[in-house]
PDB file of N, CA and C in Angstrom:
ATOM      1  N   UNK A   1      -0.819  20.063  -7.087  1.00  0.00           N
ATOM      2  CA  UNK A   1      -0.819  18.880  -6.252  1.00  0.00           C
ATOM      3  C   UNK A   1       0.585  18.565  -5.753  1.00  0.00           C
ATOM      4  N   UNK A   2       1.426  18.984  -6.591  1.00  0.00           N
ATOM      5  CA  UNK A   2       3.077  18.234  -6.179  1.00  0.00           C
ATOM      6  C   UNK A   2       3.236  19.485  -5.048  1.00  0.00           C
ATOM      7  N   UNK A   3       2.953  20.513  -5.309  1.00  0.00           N
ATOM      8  CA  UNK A   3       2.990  21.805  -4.380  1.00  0.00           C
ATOM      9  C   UNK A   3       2.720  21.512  -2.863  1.00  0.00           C
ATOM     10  N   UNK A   4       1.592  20.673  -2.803  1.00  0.00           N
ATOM     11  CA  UNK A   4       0.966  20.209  -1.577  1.00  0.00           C
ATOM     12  C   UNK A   4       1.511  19.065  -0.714  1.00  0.00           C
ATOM     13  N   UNK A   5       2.084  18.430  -1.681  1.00  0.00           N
ATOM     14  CA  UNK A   5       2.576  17.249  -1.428  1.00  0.00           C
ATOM     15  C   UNK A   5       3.873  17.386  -0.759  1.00  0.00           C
ATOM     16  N   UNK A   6       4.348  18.261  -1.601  1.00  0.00           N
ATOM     17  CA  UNK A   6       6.089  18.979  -1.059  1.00  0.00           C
ATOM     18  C   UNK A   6       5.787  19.716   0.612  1.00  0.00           C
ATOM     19  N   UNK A   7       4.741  20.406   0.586  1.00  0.00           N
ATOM     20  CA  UNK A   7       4.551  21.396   1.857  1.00  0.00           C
ATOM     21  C   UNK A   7       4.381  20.366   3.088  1.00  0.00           C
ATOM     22  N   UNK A   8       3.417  19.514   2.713  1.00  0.00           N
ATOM     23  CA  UNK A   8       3.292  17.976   3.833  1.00  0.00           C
ATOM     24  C   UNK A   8       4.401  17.397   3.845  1.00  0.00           C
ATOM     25  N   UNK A   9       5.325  16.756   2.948  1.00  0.00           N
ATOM     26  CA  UNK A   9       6.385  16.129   3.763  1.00  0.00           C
ATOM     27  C   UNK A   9       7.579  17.283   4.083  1.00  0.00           C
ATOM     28  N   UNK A  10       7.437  18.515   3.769  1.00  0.00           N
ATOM     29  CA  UNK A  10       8.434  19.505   4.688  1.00  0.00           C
ATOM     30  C   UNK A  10       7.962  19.639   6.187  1.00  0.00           C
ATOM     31  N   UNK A  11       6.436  19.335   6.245  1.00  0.00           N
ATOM     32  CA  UNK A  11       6.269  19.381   7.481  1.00  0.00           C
ATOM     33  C   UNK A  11       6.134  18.233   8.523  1.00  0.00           C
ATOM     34  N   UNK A  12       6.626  17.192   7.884  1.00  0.00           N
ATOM     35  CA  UNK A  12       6.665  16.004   8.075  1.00  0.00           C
ATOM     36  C   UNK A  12       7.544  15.349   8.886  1.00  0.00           C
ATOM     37  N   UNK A  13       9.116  16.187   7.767  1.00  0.00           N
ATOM     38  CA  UNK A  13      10.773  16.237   8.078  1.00  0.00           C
ATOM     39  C   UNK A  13      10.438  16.987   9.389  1.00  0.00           C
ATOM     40  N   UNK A  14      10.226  18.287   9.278  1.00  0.00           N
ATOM     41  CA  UNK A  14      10.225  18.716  10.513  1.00  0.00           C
ATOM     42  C   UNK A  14       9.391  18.755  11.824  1.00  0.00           C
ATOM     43  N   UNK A  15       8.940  18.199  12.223  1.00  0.00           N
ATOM     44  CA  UNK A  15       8.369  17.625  13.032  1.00  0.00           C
ATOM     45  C   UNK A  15       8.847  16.316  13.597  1.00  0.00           C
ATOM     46  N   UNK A  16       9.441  15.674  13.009  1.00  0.00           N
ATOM     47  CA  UNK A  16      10.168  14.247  13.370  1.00  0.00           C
ATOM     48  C   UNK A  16      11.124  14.593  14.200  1.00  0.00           C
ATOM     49  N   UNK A  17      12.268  15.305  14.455  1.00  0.00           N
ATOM     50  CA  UNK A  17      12.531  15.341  15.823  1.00  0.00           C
ATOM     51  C   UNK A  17      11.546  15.172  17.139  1.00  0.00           C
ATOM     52  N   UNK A  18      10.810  16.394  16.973  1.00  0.00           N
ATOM     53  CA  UNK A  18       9.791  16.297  17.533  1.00  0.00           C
ATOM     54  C   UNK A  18       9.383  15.102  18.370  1.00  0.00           C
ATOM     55  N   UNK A  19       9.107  14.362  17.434  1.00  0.00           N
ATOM     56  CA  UNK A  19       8.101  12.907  17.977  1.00  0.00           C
ATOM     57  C   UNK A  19       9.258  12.114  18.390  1.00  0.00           C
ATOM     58  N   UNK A  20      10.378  12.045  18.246  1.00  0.00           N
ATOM     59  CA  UNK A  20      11.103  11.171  19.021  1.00  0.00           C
ATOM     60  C   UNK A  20      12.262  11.716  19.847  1.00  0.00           C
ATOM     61  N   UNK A  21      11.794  13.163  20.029  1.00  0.00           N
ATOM     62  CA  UNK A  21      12.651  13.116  21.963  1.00  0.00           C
ATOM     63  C   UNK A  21      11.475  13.351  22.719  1.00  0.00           C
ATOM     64  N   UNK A  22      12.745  12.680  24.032  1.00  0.00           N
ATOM     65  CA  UNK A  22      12.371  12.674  25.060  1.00  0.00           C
ATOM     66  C   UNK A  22      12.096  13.730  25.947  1.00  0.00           C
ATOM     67  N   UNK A  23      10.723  13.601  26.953  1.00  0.00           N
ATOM     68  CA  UNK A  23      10.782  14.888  27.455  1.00  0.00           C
ATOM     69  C   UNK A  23      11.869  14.626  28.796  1.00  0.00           C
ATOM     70  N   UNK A  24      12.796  16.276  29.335  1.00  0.00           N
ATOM     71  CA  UNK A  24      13.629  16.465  30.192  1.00  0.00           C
ATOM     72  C   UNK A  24      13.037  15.457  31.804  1.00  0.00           C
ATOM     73  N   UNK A  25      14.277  14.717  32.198  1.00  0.00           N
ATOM     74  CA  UNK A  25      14.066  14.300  33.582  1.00  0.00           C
ATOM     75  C   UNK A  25      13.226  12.308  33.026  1.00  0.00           C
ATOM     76  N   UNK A  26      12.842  12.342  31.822  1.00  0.00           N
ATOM     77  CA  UNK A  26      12.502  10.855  31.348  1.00  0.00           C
ATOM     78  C   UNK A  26      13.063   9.723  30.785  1.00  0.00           C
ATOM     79  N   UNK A  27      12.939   8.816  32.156  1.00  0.00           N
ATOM     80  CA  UNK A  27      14.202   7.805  32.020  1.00  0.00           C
ATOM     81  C   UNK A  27      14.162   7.282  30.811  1.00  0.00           C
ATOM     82  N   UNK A  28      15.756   7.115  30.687  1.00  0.00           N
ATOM     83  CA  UNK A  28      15.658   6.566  28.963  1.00  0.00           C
ATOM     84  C   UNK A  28      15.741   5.112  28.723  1.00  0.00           C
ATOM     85  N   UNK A  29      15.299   4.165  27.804  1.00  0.00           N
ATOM     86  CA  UNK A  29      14.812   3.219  27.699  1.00  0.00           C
ATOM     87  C   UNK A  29      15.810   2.687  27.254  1.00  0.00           C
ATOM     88  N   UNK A  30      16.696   1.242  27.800  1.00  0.00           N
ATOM     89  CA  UNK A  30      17.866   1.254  27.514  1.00  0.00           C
ATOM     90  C   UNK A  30      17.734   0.293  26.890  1.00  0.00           C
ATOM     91  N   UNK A  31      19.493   0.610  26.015  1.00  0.00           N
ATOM     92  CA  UNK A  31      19.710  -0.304  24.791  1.00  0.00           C
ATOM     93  C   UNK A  31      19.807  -1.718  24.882  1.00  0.00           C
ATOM     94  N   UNK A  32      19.462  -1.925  23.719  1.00  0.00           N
ATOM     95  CA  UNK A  32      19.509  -3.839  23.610  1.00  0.00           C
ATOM     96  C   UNK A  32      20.824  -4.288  24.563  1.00  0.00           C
ATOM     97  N   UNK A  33      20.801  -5.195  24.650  1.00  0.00           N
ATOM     98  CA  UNK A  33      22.102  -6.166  25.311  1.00  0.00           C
ATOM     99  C   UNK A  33      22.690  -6.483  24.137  1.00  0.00           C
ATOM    100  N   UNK A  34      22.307  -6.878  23.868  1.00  0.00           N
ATOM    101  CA  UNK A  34      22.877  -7.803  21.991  1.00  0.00           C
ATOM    102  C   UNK A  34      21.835  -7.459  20.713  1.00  0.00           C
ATOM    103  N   UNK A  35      22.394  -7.606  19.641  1.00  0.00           N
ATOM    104  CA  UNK A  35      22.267  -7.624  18.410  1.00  0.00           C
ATOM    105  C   UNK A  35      22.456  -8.705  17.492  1.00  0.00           C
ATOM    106  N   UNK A  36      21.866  -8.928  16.552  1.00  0.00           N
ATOM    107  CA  UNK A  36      22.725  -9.565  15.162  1.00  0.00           C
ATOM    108  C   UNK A  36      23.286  -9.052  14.323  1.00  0.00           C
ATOM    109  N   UNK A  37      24.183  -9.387  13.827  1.00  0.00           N
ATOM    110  CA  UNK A  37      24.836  -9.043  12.662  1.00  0.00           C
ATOM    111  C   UNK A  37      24.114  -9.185  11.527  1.00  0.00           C
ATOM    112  N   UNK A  38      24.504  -8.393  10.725  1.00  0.00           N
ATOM    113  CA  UNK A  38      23.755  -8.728   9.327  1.00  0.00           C
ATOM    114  C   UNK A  38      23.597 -10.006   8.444  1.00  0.00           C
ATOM    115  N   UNK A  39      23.123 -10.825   8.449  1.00  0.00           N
ATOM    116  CA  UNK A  39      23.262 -12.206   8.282  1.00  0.00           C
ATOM    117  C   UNK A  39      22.485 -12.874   6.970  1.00  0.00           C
ATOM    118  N   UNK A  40      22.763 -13.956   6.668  1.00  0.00           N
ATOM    119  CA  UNK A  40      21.573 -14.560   5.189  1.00  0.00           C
ATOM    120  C   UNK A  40      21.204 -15.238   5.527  1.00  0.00           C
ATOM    121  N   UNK A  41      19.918 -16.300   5.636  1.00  0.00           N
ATOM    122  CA  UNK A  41      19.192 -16.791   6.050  1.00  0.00           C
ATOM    123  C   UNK A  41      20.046 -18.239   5.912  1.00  0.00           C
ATOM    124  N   UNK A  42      19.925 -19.559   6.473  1.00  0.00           N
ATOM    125  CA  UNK A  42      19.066 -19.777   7.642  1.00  0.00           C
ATOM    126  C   UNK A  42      20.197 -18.693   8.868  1.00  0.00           C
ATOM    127  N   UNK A  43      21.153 -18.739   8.847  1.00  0.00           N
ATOM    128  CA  UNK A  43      22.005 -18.442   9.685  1.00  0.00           C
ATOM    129  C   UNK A  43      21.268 -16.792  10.368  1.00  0.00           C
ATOM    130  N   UNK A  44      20.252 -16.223   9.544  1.00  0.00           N
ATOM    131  CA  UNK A  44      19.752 -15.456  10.830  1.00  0.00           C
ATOM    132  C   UNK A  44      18.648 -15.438  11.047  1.00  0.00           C
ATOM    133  N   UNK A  45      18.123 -16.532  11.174  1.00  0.00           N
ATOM    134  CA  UNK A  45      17.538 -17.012  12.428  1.00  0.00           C
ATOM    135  C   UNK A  45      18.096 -17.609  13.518  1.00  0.00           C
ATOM    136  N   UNK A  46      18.862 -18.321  12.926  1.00  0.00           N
ATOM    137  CA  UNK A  46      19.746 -18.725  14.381  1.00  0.00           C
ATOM    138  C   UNK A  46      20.568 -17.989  14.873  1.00  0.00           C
ATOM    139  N   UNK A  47      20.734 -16.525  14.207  1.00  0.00           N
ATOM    140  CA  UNK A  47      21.567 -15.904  14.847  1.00  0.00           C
ATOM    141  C   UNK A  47      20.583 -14.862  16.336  1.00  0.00           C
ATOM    142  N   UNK A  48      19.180 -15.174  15.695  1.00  0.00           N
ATOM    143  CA  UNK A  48      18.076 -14.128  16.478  1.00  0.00           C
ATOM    144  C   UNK A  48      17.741 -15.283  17.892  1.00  0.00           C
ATOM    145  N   UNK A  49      18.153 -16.034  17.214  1.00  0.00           N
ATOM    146  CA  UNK A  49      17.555 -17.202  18.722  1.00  0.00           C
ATOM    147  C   UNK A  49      18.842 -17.097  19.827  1.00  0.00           C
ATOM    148  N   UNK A  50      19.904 -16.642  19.592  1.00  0.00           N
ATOM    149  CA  UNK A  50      21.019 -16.408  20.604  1.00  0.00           C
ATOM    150  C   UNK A  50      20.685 -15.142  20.616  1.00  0.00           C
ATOM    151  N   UNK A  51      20.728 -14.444  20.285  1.00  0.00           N
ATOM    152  CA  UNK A  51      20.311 -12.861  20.513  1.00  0.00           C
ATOM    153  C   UNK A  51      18.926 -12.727  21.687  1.00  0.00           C
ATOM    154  N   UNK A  52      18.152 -13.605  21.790  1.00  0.00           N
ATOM    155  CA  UNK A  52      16.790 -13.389  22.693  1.00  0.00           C
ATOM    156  C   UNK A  52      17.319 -14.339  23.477  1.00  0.00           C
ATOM    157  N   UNK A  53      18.146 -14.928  23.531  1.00  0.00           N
ATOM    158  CA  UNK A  53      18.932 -15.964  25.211  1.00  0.00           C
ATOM    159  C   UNK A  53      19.626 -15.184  25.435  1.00  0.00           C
ATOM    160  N   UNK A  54      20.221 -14.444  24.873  1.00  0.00           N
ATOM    161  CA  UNK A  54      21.474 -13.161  25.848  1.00  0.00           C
ATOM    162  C   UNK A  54      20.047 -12.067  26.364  1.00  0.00           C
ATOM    163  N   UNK A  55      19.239 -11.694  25.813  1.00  0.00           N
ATOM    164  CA  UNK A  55      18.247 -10.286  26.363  1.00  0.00           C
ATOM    165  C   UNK A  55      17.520 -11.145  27.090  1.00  0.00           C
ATOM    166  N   UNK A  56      17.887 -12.542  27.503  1.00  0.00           N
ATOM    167  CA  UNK A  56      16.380 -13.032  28.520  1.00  0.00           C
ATOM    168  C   UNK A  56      17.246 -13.141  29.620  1.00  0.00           C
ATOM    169  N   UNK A  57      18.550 -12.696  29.588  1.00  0.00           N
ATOM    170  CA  UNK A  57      19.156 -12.988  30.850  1.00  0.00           C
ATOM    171  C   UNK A  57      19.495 -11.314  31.408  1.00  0.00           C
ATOM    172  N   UNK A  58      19.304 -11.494  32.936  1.00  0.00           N
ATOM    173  CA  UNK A  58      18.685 -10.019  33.396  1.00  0.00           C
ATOM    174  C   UNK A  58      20.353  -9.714  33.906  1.00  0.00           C
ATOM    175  N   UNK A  59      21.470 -10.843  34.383  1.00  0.00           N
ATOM    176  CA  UNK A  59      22.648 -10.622  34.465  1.00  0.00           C
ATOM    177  C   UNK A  59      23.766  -9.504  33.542  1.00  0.00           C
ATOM    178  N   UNK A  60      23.137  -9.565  32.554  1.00  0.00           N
ATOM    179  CA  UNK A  60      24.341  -9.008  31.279  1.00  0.00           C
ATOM    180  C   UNK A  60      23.615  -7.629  31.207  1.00  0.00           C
ATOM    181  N   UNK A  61      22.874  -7.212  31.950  1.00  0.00           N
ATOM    182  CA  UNK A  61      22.585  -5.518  31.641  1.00  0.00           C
ATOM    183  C   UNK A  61      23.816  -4.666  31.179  1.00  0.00           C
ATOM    184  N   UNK A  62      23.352  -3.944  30.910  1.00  0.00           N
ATOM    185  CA  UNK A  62      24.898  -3.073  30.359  1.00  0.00           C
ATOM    186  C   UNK A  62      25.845  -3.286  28.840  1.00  0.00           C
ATOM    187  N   UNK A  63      25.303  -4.956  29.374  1.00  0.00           N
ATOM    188  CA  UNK A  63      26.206  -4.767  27.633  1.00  0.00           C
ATOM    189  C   UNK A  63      25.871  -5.125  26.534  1.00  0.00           C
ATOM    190  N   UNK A  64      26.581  -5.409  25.285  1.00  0.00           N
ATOM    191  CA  UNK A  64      26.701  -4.787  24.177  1.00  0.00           C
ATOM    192  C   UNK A  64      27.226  -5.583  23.376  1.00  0.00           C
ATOM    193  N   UNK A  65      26.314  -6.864  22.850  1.00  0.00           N
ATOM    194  CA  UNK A  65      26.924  -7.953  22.587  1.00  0.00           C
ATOM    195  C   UNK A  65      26.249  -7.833  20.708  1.00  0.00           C
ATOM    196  N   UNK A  66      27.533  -8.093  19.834  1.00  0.00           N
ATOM    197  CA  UNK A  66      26.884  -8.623  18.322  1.00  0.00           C
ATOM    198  C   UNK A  66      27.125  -9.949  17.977  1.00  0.00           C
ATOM    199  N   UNK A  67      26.406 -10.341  18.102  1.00  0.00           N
ATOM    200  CA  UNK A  67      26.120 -11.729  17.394  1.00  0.00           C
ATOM    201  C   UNK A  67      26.345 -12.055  16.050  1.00  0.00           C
ATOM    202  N   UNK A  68      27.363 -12.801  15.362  1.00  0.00           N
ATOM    203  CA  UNK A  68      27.587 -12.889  14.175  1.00  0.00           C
ATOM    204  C   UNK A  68      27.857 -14.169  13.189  1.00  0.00           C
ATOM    205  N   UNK A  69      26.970 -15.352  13.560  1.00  0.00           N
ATOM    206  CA  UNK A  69      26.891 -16.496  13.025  1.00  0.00           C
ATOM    207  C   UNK A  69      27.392 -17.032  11.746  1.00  0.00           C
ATOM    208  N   UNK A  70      27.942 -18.390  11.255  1.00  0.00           N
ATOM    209  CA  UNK A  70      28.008 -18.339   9.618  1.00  0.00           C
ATOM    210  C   UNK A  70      28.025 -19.982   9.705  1.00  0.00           C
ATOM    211  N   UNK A  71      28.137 -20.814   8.790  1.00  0.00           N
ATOM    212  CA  UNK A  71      27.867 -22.094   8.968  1.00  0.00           C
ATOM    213  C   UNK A  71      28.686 -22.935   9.913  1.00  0.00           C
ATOM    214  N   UNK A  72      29.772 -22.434  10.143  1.00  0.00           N
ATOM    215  CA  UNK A  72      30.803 -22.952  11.378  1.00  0.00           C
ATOM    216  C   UNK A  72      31.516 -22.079  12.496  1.00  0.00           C
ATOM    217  N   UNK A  73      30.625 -20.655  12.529  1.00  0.00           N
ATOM    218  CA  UNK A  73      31.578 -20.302  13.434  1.00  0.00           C
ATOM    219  C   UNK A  73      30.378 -19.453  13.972  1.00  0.00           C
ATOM    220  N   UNK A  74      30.660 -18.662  15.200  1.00  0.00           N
ATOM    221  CA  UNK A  74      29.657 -18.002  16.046  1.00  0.00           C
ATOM    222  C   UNK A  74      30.959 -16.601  16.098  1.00  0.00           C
ATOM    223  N   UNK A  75      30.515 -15.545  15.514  1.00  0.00           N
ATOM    224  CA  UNK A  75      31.773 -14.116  16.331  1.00  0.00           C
ATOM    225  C   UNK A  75      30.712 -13.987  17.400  1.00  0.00           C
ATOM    226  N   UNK A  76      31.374 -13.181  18.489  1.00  0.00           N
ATOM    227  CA  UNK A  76      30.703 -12.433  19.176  1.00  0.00           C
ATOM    228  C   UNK A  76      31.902 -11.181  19.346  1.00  0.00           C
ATOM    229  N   UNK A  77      31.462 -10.207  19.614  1.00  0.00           N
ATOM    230  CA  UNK A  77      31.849  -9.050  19.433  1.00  0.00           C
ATOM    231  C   UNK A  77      31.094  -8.065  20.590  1.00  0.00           C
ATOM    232  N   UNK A  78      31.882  -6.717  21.178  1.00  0.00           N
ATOM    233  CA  UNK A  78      31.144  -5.903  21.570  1.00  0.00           C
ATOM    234  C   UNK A  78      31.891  -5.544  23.438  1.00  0.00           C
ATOM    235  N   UNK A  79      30.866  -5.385  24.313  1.00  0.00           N
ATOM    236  CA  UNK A  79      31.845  -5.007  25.399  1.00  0.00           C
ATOM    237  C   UNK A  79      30.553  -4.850  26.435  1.00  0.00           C
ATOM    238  N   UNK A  80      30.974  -6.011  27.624  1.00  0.00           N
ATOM    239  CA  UNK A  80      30.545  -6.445  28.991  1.00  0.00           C
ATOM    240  C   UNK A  80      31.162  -5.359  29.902  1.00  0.00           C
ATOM    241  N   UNK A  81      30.472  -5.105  31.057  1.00  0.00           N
ATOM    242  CA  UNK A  81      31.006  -4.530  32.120  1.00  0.00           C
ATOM    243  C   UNK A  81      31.821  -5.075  32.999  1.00  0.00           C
ATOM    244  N   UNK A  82      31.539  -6.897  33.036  1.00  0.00           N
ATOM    245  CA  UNK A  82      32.780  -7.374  34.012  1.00  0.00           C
ATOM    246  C   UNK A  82      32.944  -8.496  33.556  1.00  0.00           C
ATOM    247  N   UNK A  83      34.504  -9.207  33.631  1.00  0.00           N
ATOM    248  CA  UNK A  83      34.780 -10.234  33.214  1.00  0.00           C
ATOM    249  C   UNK A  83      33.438 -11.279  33.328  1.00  0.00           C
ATOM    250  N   UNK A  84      32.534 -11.543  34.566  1.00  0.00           N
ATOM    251  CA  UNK A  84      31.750 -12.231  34.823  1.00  0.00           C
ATOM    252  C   UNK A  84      30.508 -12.218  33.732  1.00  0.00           C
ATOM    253  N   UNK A  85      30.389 -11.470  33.436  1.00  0.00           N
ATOM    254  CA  UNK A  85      29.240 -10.660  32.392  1.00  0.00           C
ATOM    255  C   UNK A  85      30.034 -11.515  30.952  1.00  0.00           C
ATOM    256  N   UNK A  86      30.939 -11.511  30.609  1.00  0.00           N
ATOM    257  CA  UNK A  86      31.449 -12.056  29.225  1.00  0.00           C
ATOM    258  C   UNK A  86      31.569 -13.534  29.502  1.00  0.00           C
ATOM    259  N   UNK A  87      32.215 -14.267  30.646  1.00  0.00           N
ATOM    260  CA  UNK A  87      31.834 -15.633  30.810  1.00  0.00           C
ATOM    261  C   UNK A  87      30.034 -16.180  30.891  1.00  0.00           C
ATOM    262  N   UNK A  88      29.303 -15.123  31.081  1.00  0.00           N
ATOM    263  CA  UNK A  88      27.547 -15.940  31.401  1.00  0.00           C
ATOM    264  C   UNK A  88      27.388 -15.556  29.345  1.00  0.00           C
ATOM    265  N   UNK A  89      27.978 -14.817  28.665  1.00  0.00           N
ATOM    266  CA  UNK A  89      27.348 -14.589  27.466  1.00  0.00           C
ATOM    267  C   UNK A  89      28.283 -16.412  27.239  1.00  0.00           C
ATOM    268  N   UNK A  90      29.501 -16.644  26.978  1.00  0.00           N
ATOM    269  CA  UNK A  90      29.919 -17.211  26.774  1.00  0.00           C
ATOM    270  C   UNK A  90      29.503 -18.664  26.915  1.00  0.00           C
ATOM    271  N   UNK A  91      29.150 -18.899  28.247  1.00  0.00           N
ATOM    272  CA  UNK A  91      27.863 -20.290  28.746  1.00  0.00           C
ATOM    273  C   UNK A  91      26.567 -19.997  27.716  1.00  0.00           C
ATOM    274  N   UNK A  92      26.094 -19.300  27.685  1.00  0.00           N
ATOM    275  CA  UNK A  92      24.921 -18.782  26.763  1.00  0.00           C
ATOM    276  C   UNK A  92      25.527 -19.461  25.714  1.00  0.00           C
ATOM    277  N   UNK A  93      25.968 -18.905  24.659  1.00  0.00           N
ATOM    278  CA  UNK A  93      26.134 -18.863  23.537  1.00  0.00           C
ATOM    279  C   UNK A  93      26.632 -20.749  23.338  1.00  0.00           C
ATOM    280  N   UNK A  94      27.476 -20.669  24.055  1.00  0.00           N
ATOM    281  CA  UNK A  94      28.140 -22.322  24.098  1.00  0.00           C
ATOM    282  C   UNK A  94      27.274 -23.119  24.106  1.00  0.00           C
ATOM    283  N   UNK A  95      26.178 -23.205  24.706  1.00  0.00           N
ATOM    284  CA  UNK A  95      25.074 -23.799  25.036  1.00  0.00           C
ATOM    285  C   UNK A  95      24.624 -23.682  23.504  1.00  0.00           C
ATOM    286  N   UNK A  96      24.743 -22.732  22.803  1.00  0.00           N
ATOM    287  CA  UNK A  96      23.861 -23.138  22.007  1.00  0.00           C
ATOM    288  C   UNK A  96      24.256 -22.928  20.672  1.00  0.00           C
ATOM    289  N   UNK A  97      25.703 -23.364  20.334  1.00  0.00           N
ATOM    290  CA  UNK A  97      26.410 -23.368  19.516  1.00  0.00           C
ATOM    291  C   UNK A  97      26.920 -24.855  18.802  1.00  0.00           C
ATOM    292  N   UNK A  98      26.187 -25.910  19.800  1.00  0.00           N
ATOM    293  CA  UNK A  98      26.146 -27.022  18.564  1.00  0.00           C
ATOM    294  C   UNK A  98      27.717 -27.095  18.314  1.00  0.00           C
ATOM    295  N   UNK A  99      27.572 -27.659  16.613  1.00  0.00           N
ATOM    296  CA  UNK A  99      29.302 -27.678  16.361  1.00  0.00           C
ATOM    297  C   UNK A  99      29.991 -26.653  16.047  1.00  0.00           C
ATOM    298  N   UNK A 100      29.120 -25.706  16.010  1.00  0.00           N
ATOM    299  CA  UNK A 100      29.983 -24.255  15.662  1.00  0.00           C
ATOM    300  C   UNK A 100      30.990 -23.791  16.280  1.00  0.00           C
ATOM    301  N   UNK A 101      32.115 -23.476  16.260  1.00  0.00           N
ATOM    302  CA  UNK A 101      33.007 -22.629  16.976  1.00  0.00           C
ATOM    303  C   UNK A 101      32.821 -21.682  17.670  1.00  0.00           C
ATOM    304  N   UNK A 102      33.027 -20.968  18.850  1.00  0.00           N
ATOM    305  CA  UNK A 102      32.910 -19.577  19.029  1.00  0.00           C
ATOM    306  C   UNK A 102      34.006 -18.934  19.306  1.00  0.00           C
ATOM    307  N   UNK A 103      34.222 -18.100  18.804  1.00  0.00           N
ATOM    308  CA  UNK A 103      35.153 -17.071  18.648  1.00  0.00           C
ATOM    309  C   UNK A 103      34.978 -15.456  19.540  1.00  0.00           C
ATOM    310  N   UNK A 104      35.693 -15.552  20.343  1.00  0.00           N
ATOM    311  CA  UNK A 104      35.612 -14.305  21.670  1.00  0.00           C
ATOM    312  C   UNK A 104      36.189 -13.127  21.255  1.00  0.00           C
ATOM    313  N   UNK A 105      35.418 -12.127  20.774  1.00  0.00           N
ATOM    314  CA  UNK A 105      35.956 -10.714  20.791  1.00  0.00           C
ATOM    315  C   UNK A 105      35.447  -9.781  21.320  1.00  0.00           C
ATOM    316  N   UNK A 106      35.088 -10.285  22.670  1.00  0.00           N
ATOM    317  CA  UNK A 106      33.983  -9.422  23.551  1.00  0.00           C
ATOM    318  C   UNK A 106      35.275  -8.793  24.570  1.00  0.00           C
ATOM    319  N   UNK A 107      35.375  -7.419  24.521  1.00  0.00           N
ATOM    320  CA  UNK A 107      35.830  -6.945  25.815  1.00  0.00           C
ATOM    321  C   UNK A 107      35.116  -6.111  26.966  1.00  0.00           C
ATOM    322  N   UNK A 108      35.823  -7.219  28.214  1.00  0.00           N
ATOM    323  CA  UNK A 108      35.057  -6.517  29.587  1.00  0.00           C
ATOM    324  C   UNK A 108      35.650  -5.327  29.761  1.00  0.00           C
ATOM    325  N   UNK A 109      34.908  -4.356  30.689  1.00  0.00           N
ATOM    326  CA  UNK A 109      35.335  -3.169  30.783  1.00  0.00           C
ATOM    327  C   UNK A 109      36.132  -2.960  32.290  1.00  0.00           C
ATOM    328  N   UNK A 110      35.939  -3.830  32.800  1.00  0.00           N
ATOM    329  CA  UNK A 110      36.190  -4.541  34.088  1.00  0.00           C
ATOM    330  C   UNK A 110      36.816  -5.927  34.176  1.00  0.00           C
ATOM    331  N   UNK A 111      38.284  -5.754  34.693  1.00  0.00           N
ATOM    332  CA  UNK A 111      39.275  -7.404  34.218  1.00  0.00           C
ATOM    333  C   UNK A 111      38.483  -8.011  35.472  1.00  0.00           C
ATOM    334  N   UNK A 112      38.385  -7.032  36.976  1.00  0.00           N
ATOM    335  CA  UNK A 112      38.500  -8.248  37.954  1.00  0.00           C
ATOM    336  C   UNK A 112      36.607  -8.362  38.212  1.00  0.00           C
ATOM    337  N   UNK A 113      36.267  -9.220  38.683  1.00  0.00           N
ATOM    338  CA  UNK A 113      34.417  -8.983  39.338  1.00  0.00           C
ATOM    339  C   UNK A 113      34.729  -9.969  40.264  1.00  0.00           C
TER     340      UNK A 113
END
């Protein structure tokens, strides 16, 4: 039985590439805008409710924002394509940062827009 068991998940391992590429010429499904940081509760949930106001805004495509909440401060972290793109996360987040601080360590990849 362990014999069988071993032969199924060898064929298991291998095959898993498999199932998650893509076939050639298929557009690829692009990455989040933002993330959370690894967080302890309550602080991530509130860190997931700024995380789905940065991905509901269709402006910030491209980038690459971590969200990193704690009882007084908001990081953000990561890298916008144009200065303009890091000021709309910045309205975002401000908006909904209460008394928390936020703290800017987002770099644009682009000074002027």
């Amino acid at each position: 039985m362990k014999h069988q068991a071993t032969l199924v998940l060898a064929a298991l391992l291998a095959a898993a590439p498999l199932t998650f590429a893509q076939a050639p010429g298929a557009p690829r499904s692009p990455d989040p805008v933002a993330s959370a940081a690894a967080t302890t509760e309550p602080t991530s949930e509130y860190a997931n409710s700024i995380v789905q106001a940065l991905l509901a805004d269709p402006s910030l495509a491209d980038s690459k924002i971590t969200v990193a909440p704690d009882e007084t401060t908001i990081t953000l972290t990561g890298v916008t394509k144009t200065q303009a793109q890091m000021k709309r996360v910045l309205e975002i987040v401000g908006g909904l940062a209460g008394d928390r601080k936020v703290i800017n360590v987002i770099q644009p990849e682009a000074m002027a827009s």
